[in-house]
C-alpha atoms as a PDB file:
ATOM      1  CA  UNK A   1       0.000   0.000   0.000  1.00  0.00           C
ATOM      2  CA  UNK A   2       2.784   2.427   0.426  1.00  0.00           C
ATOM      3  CA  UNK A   3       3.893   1.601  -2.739  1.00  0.00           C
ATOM      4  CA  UNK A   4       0.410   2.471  -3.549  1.00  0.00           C
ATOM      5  CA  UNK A   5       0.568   5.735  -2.145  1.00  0.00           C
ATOM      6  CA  UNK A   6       4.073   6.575  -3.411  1.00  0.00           C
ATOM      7  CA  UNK A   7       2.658   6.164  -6.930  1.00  0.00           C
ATOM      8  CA  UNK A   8      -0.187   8.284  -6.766  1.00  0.00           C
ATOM      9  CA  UNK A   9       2.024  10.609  -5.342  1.00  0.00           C
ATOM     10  CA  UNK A  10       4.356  10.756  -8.110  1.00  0.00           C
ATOM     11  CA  UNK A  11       1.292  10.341 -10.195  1.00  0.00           C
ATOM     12  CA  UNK A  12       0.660  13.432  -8.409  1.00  0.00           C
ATOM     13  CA  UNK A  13       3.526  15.413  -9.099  1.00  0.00           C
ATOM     14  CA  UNK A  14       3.101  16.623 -12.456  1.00  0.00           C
ATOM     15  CA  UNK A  15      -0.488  17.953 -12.231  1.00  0.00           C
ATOM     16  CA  UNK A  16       0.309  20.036  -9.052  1.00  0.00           C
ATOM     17  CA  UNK A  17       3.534  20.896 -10.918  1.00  0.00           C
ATOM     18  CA  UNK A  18       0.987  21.712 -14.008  1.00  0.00           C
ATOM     19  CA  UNK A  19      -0.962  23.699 -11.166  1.00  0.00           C
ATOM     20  CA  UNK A  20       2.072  25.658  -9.239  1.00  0.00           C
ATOM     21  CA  UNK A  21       3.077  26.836 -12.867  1.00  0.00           C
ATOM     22  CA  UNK A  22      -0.566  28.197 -13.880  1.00  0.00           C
ATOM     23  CA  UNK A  23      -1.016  29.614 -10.692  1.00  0.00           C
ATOM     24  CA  UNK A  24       2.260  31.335 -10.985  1.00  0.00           C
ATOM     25  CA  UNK A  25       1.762  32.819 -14.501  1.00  0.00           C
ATOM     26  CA  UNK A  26      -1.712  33.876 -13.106  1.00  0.00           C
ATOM     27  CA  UNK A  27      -0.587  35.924 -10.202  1.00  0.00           C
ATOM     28  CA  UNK A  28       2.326  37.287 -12.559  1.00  0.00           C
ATOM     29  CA  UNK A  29      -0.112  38.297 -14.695  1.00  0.00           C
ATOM     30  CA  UNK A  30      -2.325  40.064 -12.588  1.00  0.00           C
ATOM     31  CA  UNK A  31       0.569  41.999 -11.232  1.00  0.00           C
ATOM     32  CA  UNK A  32       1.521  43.133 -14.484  1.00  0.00           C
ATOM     33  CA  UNK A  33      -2.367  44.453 -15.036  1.00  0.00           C
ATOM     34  CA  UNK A  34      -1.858  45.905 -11.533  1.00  0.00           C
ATOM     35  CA  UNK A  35       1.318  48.085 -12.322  1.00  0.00           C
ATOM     36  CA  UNK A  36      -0.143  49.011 -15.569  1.00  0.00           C
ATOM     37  CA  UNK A  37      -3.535  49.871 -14.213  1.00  0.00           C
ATOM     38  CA  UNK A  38      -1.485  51.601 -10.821  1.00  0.00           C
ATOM     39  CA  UNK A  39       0.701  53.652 -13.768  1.00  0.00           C
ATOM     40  CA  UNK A  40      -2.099  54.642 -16.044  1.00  0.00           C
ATOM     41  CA  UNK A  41      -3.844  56.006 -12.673  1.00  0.00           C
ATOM     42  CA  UNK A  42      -0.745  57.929 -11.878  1.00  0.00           C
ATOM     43  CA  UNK A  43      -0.756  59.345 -15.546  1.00  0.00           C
ATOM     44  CA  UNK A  44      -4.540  60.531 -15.250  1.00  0.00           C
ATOM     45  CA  UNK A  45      -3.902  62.112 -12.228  1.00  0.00           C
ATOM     46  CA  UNK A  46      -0.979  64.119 -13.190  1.00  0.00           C
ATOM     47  CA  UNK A  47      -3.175  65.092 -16.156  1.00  0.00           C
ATOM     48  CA  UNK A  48      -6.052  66.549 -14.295  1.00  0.00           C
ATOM     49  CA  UNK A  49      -3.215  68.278 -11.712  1.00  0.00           C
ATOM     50  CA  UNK A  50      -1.999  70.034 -14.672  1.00  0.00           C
ATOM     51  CA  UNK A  51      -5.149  70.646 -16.026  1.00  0.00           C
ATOM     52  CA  UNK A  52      -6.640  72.387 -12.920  1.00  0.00           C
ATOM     53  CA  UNK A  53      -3.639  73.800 -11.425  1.00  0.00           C
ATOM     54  CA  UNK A  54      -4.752  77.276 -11.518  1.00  0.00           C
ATOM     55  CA  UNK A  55      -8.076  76.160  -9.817  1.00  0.00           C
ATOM     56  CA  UNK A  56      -6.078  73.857  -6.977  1.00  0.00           C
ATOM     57  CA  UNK A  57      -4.725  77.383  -6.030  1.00  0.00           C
ATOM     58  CA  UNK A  58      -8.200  78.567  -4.576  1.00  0.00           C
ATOM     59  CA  UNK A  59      -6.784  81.735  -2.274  1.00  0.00           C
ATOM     60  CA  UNK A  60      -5.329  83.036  -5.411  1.00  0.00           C
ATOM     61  CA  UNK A  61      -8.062  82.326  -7.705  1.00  0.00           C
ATOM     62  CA  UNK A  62     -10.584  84.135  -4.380  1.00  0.00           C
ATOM     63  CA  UNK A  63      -8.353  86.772  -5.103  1.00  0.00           C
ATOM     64  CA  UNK A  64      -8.486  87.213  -8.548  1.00  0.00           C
ATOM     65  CA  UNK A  65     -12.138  86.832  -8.853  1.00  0.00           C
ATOM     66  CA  UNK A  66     -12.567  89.269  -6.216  1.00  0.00           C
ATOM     67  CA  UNK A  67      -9.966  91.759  -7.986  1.00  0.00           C
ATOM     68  CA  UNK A  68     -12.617  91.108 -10.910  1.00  0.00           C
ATOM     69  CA  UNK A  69     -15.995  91.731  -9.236  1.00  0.00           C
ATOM     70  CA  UNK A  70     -15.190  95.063  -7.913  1.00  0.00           C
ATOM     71  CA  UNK A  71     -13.504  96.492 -11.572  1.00  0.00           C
ATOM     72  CA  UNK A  72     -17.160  95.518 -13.052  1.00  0.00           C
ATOM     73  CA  UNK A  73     -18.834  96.904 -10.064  1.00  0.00           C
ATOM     74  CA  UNK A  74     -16.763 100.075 -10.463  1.00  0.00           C
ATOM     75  CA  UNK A  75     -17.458  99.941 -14.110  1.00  0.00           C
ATOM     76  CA  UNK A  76     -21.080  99.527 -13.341  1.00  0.00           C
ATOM     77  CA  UNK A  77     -21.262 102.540 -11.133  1.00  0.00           C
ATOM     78  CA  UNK A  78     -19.161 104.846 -14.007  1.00  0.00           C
ATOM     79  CA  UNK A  79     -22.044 103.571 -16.395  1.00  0.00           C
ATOM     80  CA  UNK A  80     -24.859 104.106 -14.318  1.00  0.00           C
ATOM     81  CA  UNK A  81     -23.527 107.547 -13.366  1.00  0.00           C
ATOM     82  CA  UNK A  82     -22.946 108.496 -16.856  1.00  0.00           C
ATOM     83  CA  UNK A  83     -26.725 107.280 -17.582  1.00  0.00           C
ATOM     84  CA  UNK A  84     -28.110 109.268 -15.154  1.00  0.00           C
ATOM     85  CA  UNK A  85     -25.996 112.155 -16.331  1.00  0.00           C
ATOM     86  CA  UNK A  86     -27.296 111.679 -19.983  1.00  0.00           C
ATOM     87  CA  UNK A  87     -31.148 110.946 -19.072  1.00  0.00           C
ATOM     88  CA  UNK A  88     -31.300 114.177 -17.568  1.00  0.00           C
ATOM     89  CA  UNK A  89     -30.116 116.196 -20.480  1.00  0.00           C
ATOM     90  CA  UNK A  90     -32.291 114.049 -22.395  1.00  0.00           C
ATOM     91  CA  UNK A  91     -35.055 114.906 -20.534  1.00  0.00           C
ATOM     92  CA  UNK A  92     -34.846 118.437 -20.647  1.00  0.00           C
ATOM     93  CA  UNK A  93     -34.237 118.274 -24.597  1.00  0.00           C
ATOM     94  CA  UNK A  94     -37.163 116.531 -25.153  1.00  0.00           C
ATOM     95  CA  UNK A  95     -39.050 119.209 -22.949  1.00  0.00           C
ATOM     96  CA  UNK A  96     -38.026 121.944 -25.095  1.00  0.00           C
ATOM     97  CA  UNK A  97     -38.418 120.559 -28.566  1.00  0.00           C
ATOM     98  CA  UNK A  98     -42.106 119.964 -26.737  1.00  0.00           C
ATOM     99  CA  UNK A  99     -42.586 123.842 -27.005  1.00  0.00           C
ATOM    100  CA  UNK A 100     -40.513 124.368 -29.979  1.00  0.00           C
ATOM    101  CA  UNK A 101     -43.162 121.414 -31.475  1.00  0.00           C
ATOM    102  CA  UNK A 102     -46.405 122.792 -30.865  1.00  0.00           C
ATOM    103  CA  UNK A 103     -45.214 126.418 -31.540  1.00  0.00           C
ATOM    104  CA  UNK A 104     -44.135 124.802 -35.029  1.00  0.00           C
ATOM    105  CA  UNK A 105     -47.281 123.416 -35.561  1.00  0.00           C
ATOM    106  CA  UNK A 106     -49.190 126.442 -34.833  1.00  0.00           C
ATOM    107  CA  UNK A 107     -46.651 128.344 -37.086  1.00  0.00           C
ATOM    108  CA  UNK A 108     -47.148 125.607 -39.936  1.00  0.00           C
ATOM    109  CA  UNK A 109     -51.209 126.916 -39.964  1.00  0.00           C
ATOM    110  CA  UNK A 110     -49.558 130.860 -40.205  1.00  0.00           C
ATOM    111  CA  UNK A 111     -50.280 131.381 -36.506  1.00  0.00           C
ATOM    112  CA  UNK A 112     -46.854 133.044 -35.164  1.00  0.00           C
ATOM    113  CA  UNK A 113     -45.908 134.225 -32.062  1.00  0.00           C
ATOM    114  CA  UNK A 114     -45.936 138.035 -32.335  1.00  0.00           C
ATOM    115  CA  UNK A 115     -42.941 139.839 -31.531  1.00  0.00           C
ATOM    116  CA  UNK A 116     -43.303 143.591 -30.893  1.00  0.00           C
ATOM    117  CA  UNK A 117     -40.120 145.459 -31.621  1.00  0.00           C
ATOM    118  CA  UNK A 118     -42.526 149.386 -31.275  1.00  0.00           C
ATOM    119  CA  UNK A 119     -43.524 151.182 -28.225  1.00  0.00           C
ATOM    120  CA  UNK A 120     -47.287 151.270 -28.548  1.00  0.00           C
ATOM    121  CA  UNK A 121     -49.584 150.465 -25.783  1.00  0.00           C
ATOM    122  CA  UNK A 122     -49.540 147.449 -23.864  1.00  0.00           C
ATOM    123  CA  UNK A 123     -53.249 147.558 -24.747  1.00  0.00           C
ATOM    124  CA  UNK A 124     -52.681 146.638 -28.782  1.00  0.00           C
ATOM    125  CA  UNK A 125     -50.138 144.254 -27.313  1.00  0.00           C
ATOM    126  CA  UNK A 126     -52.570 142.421 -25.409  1.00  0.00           C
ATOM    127  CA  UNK A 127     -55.408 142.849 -28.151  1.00  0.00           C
ATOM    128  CA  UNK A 128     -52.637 141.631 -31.279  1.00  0.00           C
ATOM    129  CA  UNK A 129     -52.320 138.044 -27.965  1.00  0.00           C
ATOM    130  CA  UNK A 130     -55.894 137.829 -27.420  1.00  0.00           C
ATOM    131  CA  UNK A 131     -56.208 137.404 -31.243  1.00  0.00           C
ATOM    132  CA  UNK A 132     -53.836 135.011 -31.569  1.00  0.00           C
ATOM    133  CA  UNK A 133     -55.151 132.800 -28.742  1.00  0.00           C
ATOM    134  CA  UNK A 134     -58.978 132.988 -30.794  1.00  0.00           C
ATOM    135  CA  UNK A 135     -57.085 131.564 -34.014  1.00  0.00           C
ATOM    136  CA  UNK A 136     -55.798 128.752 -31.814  1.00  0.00           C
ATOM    137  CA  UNK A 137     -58.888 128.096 -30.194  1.00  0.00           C
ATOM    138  CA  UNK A 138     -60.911 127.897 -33.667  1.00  0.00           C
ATOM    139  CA  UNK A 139     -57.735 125.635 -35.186  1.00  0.00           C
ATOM    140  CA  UNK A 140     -57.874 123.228 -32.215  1.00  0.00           C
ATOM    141  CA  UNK A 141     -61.363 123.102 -32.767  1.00  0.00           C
ATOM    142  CA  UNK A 142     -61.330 122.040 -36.607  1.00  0.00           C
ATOM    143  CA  UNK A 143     -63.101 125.390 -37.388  1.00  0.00           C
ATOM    144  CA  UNK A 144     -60.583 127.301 -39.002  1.00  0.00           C
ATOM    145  CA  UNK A 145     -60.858 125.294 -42.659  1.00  0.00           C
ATOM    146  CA  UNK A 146     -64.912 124.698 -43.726  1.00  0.00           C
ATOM    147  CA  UNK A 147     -65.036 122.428 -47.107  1.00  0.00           C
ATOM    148  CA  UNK A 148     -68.410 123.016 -49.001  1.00  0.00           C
ATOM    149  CA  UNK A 149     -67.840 121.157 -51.769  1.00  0.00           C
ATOM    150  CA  UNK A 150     -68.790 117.525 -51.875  1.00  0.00           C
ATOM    151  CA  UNK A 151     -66.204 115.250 -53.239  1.00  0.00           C
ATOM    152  CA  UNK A 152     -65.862 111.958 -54.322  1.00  0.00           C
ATOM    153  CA  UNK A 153     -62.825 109.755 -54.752  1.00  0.00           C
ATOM    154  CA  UNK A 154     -62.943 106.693 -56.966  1.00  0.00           C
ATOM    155  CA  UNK A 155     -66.487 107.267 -57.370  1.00  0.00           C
ATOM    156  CA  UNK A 156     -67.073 106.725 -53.334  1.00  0.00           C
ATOM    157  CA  UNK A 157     -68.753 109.780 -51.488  1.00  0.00           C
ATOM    158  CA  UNK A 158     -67.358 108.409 -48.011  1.00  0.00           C
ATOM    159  CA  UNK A 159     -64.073 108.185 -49.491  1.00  0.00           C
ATOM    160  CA  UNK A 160     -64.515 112.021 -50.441  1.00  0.00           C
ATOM    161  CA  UNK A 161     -65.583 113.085 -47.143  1.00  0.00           C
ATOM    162  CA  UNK A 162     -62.615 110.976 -45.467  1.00  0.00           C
ATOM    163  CA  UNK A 163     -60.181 113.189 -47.692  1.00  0.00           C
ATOM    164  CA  UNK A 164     -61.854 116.428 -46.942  1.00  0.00           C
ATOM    165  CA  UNK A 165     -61.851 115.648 -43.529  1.00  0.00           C
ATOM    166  CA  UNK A 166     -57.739 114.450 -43.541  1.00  0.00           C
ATOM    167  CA  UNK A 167     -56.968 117.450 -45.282  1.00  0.00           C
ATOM    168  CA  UNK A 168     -58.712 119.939 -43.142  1.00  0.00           C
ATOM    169  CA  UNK A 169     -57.881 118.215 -39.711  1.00  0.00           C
ATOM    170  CA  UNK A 170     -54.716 117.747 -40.831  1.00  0.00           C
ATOM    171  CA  UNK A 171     -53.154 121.267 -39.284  1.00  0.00           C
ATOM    172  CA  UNK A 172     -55.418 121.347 -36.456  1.00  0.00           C
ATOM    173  CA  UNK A 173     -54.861 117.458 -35.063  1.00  0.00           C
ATOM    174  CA  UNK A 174     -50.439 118.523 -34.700  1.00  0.00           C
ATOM    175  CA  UNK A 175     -51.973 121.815 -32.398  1.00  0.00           C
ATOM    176  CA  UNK A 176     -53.669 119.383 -29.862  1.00  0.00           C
END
């Protein structure tokens, strides 16, 4: 029986050898898949250091950002100021060619604003004003231009009366 037992074990022998060898190129292997895996990892991370270096920094970047915010907020205030500045004059201009606009459109109808360069009475002054202000009343009223005639465009008596009306309003509606 020992001979038995000898033979099996040399029987044995070569398929544990067969083993020991596999199991050896196995763990070999897997190291090699570990170094290569452990020095592709190292690669990646030395790519994303470089890549956010000027992030990994973050007192400097604070800094900068802050350096940033308050030359826009500066910036901000210079426009704002120089809005304000130009909305006022813009303002005003508007105002006057307001006047200028309606004394245009009076003057467009032959309505002007007297100017008295004689020394007569302040009575024929105020007369000459009290004139002019009846001519604006009848203009603003659509008075100052009557239209007798009846016309008709393209054969349409409505369309006539629309044209007589345009035309005589015309004036009177810039006055308003």
């Amino acid at each position: 029986m020992l001979i038995n037992v000898l033979m099996a074990a040399v029987a044995l022998c070569p398929a544990l050898l067969v083993v020991a060898i596999w199991q050896f190129f196995q763990i070999r292997n897997e190291r090699k898949i570990a170094l290569q895996s452990e020095a592709l990892h190292a690669e990646q991370i030395h790519r994303m250091e470089a890549r956010y270096k000027p992030i990994m920094d973050m007192e400097a970047e604070v800094a900068r950002l802050t350096v940033d915010a308050r030359f826009e907020e500066n910036r901000i205030a210079i426009l704002r100021s120089d809005y304000s500045d130009k909305k006022t004059i813009y303002d005003r201009l508007l105002k006057e060619v307001a006047a200028f606009d309606h004394k245009l459109a009076f003057a467009e109808m032959g309505v002007y604003e007297p100017h008295f360069d004689f020394t007569d009475s302040e009575e024929y002054k105020s007369a000459i004003l009290s004139v002019r202000e009846q001519q604006k009343s009848i203009i603003s009223a659509d008075a100052a231009v009557i239209c007798t005639t009846k016309w008709s465009v393209d054969g349409s008596a409505a369309k006539g009366q629309t044209m007589t009306r345009r035309n005589t309003q015309a004036s009177g509606s810039r006055v308003r």
